[in-house]
C-alpha atoms as a PDB file:
ATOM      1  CA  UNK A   1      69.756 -18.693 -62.845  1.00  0.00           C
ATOM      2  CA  UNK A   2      69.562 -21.513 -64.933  1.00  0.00           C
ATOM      3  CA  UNK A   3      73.121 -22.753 -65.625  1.00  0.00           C
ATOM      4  CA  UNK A   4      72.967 -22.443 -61.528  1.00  0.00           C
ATOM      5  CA  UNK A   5      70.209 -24.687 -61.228  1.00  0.00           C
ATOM      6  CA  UNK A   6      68.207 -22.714 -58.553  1.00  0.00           C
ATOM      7  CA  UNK A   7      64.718 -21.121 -58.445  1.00  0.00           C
ATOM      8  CA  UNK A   8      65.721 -17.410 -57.593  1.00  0.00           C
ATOM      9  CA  UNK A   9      68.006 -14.964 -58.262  1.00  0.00           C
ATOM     10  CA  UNK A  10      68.579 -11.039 -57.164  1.00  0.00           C
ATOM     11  CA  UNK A  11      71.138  -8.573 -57.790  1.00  0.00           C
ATOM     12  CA  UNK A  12      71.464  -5.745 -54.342  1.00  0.00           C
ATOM     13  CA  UNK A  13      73.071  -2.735 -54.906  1.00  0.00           C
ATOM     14  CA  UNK A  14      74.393  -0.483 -52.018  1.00  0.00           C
ATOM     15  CA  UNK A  15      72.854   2.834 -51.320  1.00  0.00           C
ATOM     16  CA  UNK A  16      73.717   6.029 -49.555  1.00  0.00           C
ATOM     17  CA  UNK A  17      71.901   5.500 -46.475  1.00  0.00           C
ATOM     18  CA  UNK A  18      74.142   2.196 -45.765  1.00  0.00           C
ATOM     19  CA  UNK A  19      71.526  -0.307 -46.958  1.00  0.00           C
ATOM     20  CA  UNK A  20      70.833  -2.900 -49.480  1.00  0.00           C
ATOM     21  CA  UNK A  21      68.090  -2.540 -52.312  1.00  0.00           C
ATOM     22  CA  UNK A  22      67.218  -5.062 -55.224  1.00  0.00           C
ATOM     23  CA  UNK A  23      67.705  -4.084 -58.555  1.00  0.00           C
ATOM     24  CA  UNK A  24      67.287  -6.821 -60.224  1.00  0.00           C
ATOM     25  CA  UNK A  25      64.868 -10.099 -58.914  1.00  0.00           C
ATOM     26  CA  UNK A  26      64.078 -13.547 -61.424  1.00  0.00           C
ATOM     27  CA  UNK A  27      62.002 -16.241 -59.609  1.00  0.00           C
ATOM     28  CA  UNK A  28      58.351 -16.822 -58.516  1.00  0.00           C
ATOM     29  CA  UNK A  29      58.912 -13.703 -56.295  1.00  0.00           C
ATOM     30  CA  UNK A  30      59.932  -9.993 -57.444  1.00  0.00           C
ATOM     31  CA  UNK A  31      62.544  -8.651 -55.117  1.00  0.00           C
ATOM     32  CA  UNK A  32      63.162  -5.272 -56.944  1.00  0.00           C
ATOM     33  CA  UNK A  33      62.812  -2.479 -54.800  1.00  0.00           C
ATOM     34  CA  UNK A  34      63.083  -4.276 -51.481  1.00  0.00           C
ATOM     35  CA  UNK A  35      65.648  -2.511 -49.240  1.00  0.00           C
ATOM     36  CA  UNK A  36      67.336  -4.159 -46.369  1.00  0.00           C
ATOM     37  CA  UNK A  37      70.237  -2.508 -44.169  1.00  0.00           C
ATOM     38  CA  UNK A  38      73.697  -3.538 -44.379  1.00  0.00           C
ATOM     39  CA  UNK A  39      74.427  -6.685 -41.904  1.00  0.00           C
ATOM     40  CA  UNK A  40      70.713  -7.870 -42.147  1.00  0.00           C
ATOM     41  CA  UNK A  41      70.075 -11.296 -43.476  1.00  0.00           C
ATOM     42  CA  UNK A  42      72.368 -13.539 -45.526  1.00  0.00           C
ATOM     43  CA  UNK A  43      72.757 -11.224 -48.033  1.00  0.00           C
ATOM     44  CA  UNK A  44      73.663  -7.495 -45.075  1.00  0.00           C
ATOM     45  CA  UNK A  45      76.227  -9.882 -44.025  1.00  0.00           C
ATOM     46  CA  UNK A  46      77.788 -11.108 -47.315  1.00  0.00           C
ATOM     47  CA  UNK A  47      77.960  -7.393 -47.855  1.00  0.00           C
ATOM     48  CA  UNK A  48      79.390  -6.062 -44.484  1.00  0.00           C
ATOM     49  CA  UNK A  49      81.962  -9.040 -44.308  1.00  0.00           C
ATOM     50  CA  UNK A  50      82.712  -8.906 -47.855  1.00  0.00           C
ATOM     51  CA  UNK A  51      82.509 -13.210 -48.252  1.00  0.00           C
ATOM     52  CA  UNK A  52      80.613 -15.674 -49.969  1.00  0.00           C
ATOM     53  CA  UNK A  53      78.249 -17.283 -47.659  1.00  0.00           C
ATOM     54  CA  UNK A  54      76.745 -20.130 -48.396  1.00  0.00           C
ATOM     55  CA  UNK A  55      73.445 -21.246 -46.559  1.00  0.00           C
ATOM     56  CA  UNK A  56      73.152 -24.857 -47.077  1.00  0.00           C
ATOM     57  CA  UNK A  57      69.636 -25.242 -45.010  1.00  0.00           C
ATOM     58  CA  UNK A  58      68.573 -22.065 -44.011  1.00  0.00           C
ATOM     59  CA  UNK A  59      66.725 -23.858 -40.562  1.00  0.00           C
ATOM     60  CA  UNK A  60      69.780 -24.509 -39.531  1.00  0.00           C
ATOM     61  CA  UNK A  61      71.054 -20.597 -39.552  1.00  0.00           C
ATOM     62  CA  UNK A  62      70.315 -17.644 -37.176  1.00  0.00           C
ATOM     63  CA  UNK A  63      71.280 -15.223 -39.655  1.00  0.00           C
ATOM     64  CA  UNK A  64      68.408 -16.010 -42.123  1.00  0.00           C
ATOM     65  CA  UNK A  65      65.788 -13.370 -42.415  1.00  0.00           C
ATOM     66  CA  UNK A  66      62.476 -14.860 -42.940  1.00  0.00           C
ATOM     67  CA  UNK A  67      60.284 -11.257 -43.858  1.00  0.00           C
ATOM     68  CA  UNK A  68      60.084 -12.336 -47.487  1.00  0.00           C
ATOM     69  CA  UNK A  69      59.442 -15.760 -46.939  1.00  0.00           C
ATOM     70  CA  UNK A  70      56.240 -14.661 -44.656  1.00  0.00           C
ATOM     71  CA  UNK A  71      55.553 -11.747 -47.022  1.00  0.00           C
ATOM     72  CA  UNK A  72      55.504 -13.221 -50.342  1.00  0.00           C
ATOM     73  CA  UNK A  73      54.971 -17.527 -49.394  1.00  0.00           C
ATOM     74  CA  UNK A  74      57.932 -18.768 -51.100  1.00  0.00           C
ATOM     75  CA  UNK A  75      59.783 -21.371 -48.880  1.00  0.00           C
ATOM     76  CA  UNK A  76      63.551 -20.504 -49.105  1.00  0.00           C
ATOM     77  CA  UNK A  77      65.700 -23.660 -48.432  1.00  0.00           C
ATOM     78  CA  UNK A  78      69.388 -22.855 -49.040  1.00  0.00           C
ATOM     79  CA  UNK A  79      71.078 -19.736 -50.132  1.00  0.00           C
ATOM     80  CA  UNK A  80      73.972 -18.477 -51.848  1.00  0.00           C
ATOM     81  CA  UNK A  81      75.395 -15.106 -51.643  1.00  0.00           C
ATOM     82  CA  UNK A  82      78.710 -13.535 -53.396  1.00  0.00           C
ATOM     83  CA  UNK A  83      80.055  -9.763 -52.568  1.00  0.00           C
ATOM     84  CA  UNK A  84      80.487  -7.586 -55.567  1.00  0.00           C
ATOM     85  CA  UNK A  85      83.526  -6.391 -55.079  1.00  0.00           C
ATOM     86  CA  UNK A  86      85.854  -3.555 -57.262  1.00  0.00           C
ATOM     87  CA  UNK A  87      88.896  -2.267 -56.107  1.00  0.00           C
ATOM     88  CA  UNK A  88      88.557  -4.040 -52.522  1.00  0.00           C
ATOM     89  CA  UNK A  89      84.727  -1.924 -52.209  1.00  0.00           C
ATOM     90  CA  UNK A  90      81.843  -3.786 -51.915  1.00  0.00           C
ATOM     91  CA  UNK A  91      79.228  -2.531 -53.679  1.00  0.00           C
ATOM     92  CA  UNK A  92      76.616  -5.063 -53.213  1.00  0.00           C
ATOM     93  CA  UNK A  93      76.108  -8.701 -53.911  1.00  0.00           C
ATOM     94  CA  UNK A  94      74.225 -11.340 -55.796  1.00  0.00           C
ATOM     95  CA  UNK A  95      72.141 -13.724 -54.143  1.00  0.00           C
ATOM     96  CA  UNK A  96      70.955 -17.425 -55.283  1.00  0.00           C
ATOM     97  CA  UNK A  97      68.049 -19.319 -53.217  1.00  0.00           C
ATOM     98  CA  UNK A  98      66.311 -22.346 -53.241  1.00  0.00           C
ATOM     99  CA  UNK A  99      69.390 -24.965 -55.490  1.00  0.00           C
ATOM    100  CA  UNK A 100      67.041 -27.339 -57.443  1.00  0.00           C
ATOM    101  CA  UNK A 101      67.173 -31.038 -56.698  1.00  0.00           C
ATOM    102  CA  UNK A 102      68.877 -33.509 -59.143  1.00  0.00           C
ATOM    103  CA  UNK A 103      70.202 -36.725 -59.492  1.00  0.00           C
ATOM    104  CA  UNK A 104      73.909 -35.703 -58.385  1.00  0.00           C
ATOM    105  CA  UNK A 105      72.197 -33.689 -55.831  1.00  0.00           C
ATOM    106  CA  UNK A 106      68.659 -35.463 -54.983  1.00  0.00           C
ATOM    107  CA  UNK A 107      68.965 -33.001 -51.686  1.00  0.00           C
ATOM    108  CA  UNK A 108      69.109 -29.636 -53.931  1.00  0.00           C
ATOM    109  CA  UNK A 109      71.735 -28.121 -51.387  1.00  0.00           C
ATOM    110  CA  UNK A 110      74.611 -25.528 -52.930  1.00  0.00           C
ATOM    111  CA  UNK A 111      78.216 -26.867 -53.106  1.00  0.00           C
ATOM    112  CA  UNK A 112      81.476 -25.944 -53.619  1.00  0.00           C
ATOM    113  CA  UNK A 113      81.387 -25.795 -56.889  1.00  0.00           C
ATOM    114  CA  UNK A 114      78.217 -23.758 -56.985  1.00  0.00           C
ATOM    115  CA  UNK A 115      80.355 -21.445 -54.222  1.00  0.00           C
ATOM    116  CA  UNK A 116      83.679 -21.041 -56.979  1.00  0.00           C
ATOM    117  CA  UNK A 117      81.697 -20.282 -59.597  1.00  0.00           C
ATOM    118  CA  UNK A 118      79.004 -17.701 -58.264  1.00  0.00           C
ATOM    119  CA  UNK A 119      82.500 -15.754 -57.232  1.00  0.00           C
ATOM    120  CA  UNK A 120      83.345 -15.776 -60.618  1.00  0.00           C
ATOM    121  CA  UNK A 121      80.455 -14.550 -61.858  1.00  0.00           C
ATOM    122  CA  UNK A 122      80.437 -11.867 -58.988  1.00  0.00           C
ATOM    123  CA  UNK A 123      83.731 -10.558 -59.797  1.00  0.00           C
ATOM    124  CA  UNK A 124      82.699 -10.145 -63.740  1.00  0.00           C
ATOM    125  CA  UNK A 125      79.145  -8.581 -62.093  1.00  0.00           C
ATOM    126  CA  UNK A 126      80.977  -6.646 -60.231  1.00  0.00           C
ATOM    127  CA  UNK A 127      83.177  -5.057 -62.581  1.00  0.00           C
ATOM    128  CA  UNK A 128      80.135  -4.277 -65.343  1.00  0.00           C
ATOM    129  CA  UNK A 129      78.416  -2.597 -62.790  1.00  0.00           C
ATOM    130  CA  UNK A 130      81.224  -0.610 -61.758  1.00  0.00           C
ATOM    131  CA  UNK A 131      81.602   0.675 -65.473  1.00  0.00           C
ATOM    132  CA  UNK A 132      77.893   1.310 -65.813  1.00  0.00           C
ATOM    133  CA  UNK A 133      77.620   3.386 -62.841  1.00  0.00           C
ATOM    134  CA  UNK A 134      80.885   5.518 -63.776  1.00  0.00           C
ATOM    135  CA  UNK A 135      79.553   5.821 -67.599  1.00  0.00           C
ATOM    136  CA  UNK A 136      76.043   6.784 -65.554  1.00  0.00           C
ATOM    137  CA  UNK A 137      77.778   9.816 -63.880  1.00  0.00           C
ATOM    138  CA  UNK A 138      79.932  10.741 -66.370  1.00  0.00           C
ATOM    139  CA  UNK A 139      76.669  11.685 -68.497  1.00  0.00           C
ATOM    140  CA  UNK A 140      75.402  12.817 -65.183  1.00  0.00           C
ATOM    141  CA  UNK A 141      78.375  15.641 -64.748  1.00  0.00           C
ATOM    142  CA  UNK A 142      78.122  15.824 -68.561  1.00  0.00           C
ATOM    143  CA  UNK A 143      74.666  17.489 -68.453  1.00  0.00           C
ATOM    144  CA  UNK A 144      75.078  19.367 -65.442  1.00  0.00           C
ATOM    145  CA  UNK A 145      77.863  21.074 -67.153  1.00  0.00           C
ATOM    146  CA  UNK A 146      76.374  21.915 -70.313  1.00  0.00           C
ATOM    147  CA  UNK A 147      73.383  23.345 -67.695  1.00  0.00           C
ATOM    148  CA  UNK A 148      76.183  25.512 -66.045  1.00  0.00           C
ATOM    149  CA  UNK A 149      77.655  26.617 -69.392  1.00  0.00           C
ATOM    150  CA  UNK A 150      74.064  27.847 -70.436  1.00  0.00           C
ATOM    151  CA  UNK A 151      73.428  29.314 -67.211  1.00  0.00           C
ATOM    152  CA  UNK A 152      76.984  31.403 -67.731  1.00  0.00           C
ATOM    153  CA  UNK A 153      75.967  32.415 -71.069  1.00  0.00           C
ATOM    154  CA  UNK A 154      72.625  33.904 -69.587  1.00  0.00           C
ATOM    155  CA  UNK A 155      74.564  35.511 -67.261  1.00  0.00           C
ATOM    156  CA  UNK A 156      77.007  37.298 -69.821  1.00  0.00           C
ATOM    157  CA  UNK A 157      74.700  38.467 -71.519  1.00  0.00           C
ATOM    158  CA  UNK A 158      73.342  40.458 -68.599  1.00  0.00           C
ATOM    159  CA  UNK A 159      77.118  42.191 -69.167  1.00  0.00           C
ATOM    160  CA  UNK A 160      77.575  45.100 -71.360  1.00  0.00           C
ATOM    161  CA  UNK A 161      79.537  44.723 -74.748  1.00  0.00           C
ATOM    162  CA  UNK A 162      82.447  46.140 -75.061  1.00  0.00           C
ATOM    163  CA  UNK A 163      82.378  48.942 -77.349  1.00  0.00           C
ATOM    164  CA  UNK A 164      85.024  51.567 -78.102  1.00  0.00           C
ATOM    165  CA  UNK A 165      82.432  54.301 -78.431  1.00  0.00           C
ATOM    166  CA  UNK A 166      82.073  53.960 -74.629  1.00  0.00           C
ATOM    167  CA  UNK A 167      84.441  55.989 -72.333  1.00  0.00           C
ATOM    168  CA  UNK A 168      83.619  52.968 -70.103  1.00  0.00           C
ATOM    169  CA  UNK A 169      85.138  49.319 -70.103  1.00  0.00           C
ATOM    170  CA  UNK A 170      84.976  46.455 -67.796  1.00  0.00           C
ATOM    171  CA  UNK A 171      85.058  42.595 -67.572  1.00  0.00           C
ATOM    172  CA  UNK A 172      83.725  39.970 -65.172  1.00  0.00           C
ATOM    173  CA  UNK A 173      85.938  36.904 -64.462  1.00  0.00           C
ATOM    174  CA  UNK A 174      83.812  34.208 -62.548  1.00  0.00           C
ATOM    175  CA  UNK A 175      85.869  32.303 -60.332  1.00  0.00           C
ATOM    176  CA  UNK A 176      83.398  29.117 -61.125  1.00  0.00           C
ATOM    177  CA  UNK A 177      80.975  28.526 -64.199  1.00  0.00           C
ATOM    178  CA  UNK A 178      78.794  31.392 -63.026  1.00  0.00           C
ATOM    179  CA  UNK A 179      79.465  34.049 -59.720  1.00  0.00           C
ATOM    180  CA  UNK A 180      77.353  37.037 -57.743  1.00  0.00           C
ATOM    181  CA  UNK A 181      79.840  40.033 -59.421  1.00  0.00           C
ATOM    182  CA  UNK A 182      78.054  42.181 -62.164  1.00  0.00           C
ATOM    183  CA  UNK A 183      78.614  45.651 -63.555  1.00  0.00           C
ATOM    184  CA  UNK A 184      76.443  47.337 -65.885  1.00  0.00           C
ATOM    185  CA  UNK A 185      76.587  50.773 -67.971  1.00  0.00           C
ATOM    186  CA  UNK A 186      74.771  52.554 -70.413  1.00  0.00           C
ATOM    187  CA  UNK A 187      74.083  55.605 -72.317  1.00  0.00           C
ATOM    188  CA  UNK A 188      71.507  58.507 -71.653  1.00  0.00           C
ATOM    189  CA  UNK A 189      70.118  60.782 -73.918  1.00  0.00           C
ATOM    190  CA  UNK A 190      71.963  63.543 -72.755  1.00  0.00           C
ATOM    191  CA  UNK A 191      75.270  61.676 -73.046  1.00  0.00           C
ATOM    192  CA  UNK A 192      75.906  60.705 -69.840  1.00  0.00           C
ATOM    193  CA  UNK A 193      76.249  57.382 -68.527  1.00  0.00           C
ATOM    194  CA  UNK A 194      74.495  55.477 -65.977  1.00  0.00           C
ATOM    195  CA  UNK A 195      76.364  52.255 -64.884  1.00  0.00           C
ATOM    196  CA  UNK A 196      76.632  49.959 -61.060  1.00  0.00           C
ATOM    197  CA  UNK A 197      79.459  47.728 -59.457  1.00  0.00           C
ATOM    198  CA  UNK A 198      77.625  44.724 -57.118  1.00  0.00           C
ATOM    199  CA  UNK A 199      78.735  41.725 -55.820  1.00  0.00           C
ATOM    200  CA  UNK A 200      76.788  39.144 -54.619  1.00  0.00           C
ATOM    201  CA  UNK A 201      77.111  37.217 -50.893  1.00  0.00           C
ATOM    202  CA  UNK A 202      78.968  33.768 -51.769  1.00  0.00           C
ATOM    203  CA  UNK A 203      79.214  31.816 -55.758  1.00  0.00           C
ATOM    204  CA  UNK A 204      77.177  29.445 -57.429  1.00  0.00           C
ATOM    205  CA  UNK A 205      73.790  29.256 -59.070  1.00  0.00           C
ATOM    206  CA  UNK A 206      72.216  31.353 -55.704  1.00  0.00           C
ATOM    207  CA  UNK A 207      74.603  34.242 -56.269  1.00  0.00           C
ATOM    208  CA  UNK A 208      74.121  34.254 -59.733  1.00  0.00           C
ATOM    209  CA  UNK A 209      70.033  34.476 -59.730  1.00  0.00           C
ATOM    210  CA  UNK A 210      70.295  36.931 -57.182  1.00  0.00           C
ATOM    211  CA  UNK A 211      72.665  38.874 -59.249  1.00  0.00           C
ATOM    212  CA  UNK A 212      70.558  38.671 -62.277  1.00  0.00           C
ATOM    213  CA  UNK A 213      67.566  39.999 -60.710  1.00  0.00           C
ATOM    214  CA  UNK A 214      69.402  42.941 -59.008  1.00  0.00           C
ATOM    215  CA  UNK A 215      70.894  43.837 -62.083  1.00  0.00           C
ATOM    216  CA  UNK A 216      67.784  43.542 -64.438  1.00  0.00           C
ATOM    217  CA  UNK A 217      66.287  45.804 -62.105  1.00  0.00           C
ATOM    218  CA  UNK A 218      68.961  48.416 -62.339  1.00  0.00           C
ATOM    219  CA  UNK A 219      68.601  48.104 -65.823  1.00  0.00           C
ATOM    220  CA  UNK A 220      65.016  48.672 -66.373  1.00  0.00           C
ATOM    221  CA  UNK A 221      64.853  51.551 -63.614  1.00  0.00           C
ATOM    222  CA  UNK A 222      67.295  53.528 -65.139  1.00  0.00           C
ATOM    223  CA  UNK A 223      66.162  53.508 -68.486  1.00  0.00           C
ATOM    224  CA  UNK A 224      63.205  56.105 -66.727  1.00  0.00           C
ATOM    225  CA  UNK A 225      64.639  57.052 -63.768  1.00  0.00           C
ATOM    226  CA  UNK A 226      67.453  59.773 -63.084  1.00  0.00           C
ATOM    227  CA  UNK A 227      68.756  59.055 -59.419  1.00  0.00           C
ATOM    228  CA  UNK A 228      70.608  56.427 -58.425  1.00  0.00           C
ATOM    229  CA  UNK A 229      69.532  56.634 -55.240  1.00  0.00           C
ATOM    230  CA  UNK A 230      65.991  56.305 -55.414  1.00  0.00           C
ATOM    231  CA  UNK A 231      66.750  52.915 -58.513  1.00  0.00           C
ATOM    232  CA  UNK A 232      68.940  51.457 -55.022  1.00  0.00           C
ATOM    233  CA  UNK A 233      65.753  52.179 -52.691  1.00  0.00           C
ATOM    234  CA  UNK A 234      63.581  50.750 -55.005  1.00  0.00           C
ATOM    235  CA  UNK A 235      65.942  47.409 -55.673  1.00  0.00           C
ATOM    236  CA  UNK A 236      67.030  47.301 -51.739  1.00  0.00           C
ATOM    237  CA  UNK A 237      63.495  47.537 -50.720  1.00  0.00           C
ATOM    238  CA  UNK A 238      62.626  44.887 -53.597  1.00  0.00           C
ATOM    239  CA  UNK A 239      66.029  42.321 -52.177  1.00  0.00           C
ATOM    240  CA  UNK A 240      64.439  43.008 -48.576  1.00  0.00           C
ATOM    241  CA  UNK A 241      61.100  41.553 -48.990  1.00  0.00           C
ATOM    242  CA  UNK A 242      61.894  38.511 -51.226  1.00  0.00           C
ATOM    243  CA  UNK A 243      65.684  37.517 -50.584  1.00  0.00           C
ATOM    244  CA  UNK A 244      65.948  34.614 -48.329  1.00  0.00           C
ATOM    245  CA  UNK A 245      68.863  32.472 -46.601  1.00  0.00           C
ATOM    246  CA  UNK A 246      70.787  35.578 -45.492  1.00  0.00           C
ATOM    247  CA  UNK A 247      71.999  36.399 -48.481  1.00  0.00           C
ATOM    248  CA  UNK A 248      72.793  40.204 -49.294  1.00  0.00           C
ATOM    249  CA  UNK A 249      74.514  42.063 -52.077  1.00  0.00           C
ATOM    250  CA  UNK A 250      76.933  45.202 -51.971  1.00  0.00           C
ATOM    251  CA  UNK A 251      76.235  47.783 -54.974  1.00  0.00           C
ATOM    252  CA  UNK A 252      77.202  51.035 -55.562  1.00  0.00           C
ATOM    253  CA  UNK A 253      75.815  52.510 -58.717  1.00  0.00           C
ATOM    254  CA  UNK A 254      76.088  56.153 -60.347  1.00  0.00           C
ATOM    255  CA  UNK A 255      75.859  58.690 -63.441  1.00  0.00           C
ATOM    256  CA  UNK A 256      79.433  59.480 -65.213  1.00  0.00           C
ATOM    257  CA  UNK A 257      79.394  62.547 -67.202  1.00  0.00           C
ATOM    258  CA  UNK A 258      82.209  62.173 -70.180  1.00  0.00           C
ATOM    259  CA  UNK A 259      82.436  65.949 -71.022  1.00  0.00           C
ATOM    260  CA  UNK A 260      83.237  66.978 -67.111  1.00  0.00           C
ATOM    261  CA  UNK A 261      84.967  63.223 -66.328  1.00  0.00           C
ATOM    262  CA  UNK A 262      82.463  64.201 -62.870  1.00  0.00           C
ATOM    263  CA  UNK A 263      81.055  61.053 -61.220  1.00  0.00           C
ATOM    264  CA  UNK A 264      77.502  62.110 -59.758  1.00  0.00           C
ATOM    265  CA  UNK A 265      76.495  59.679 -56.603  1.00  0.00           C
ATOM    266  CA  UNK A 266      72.788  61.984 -56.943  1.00  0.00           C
ATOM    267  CA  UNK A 267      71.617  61.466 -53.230  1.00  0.00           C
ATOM    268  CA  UNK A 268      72.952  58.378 -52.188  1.00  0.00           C
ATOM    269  CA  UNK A 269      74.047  59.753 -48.992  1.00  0.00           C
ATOM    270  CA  UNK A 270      71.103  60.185 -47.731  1.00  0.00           C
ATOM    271  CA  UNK A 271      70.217  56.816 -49.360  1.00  0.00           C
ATOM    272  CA  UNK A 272      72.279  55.043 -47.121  1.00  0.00           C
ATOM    273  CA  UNK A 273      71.452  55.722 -44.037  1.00  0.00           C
ATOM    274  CA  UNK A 274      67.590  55.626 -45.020  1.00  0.00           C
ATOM    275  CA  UNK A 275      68.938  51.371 -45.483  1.00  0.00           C
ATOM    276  CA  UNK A 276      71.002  51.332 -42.225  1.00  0.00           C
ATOM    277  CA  UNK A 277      67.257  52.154 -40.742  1.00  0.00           C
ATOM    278  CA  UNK A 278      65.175  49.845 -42.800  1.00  0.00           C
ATOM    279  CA  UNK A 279      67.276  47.036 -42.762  1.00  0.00           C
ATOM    280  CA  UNK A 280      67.344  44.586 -39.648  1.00  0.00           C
ATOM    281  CA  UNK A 281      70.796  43.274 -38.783  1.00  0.00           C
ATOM    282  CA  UNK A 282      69.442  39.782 -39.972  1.00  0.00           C
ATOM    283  CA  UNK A 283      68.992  41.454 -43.349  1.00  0.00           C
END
């Protein structure tokens, strides 16, 4: 602002919405925060046209906005306004207002000069804010994976360890960080085992919450309870009341006896038709 000889600065950004907001405001008046749509004022059209404009008297221009002016009481004379521009996108611009008088310039009106060198300082801008914005997200995507590789680990470890005491073996791939697919298995007292196959509607963090409810609930039931068919009645009725957005899960679970190799479904014929009548075809 000062090797520019004017009385304001501000630095607009562009948002998601297709407007302009301050981010940075030095003069009498703080801009920061103040949003304006792309194409508004001197500053929406240096944006949408992607050119320097410069505003010698504003009086003289219909493009001016005056809202600040009658908002805040500052008296904006001229204005200058440079796009900043990377790799031919505009991402917002820097604005100068109100070019102090001098003796060279008794009128304190922007020039040329003023003009070539606010685009070289936009193009510089430009390009630090750029960088800052892609070292921004990089953290950004940085943290959100370390969130998903946590969230995976919590989700193995809802998996049974592979162990070569078990007659039983399995393994769960996820197609992304973390999925709805789960399998479980473990042993009983008398020897046999009790173990479920499920898959969760659709991926991502929904399938996988979903998944590690249903399967914690396996889990726990069958530790004291012998039929699979009444642990699926208890879990379908438990999904039922609290699942939302449609989502649903197909699970079959089971005992395994390792002296007979018998699989025992205990019931879960009549099960399943006891769900075809409880559950609504939105369910």
């Amino acid at each position: 602002m000062g090797h520019m000889h004017c009385d304001a600065a501000s630095v607009f950004l562009s948002t998601d919405n297709n407007g302009l907001t301050c981010v940075a405001s030095a003069g009498p008046v703080n801009l920061k925060g103040f949003s304006i749509l792309v194409g508004t004022g001197i500053v929406g059209r240096s944006v949408s046209e992607s050119r320097v404009l410069m505003i010698r008297d504003v009086d003289d221009s219909e493009h001016f906005f005056d809202g600040i002016d009658k908002e805040t009481g500052f008296q904006t004379r001229s204005i200058l306004c440079a796009p900043l521009t990377v790799h031919k996108k505009t991402i917002g611009a820097i604005e100068l207002i109100k070019k102090r008088p001098s003796k060279k310039n008794p009128e304190g009106l922007f020039n040329e000069v003023d003009r070539h060198l606010l685009s070289i300082l936009a193009s510089s801008a430009a390009l630090a804010i750029h960088n800052a914005q892609m070292a921004s997200d990089l953290v950004q995507t940085e943290i959100i994976q370390q969130e998903l590789d946590i969230a995976r680990s919590i989700q193995e470890s809802f998996l049974p360890d592979y162990a070569e005491e078990h007659p039983i073996a399995g393994i769960n791939q996820a197609a992304k960080n973390v999925s709805g697919d789960f399998f479980d298995y473990f042993r009983q007292p008398d020897g046999t085992y009790i173990f479920n196959i499920g898959d969760v509607s659709g991926k991502g963090i929904d399938a996988a919450l979903l998944m590690a409810k249903a399967s914690s609930l396996y889990h726990c039931l069958g530790k004291t309870m012998k039929s699979p068919a009444q642990i699926m009645e208890i879990i379908n009725e438990e999904l039922v009341e609290h699942t939302t957005r449609g989502m649903f899960i197909t699970m079959i679970g089971g005992i395994y006896d390792p002296d007979s190799s018998i699989v025992r479904r205990d019931g879960m014929d009549g099960l399943l038709e006891q769900m075809r009548e409880k559950t609504s075809p939105d369910q």
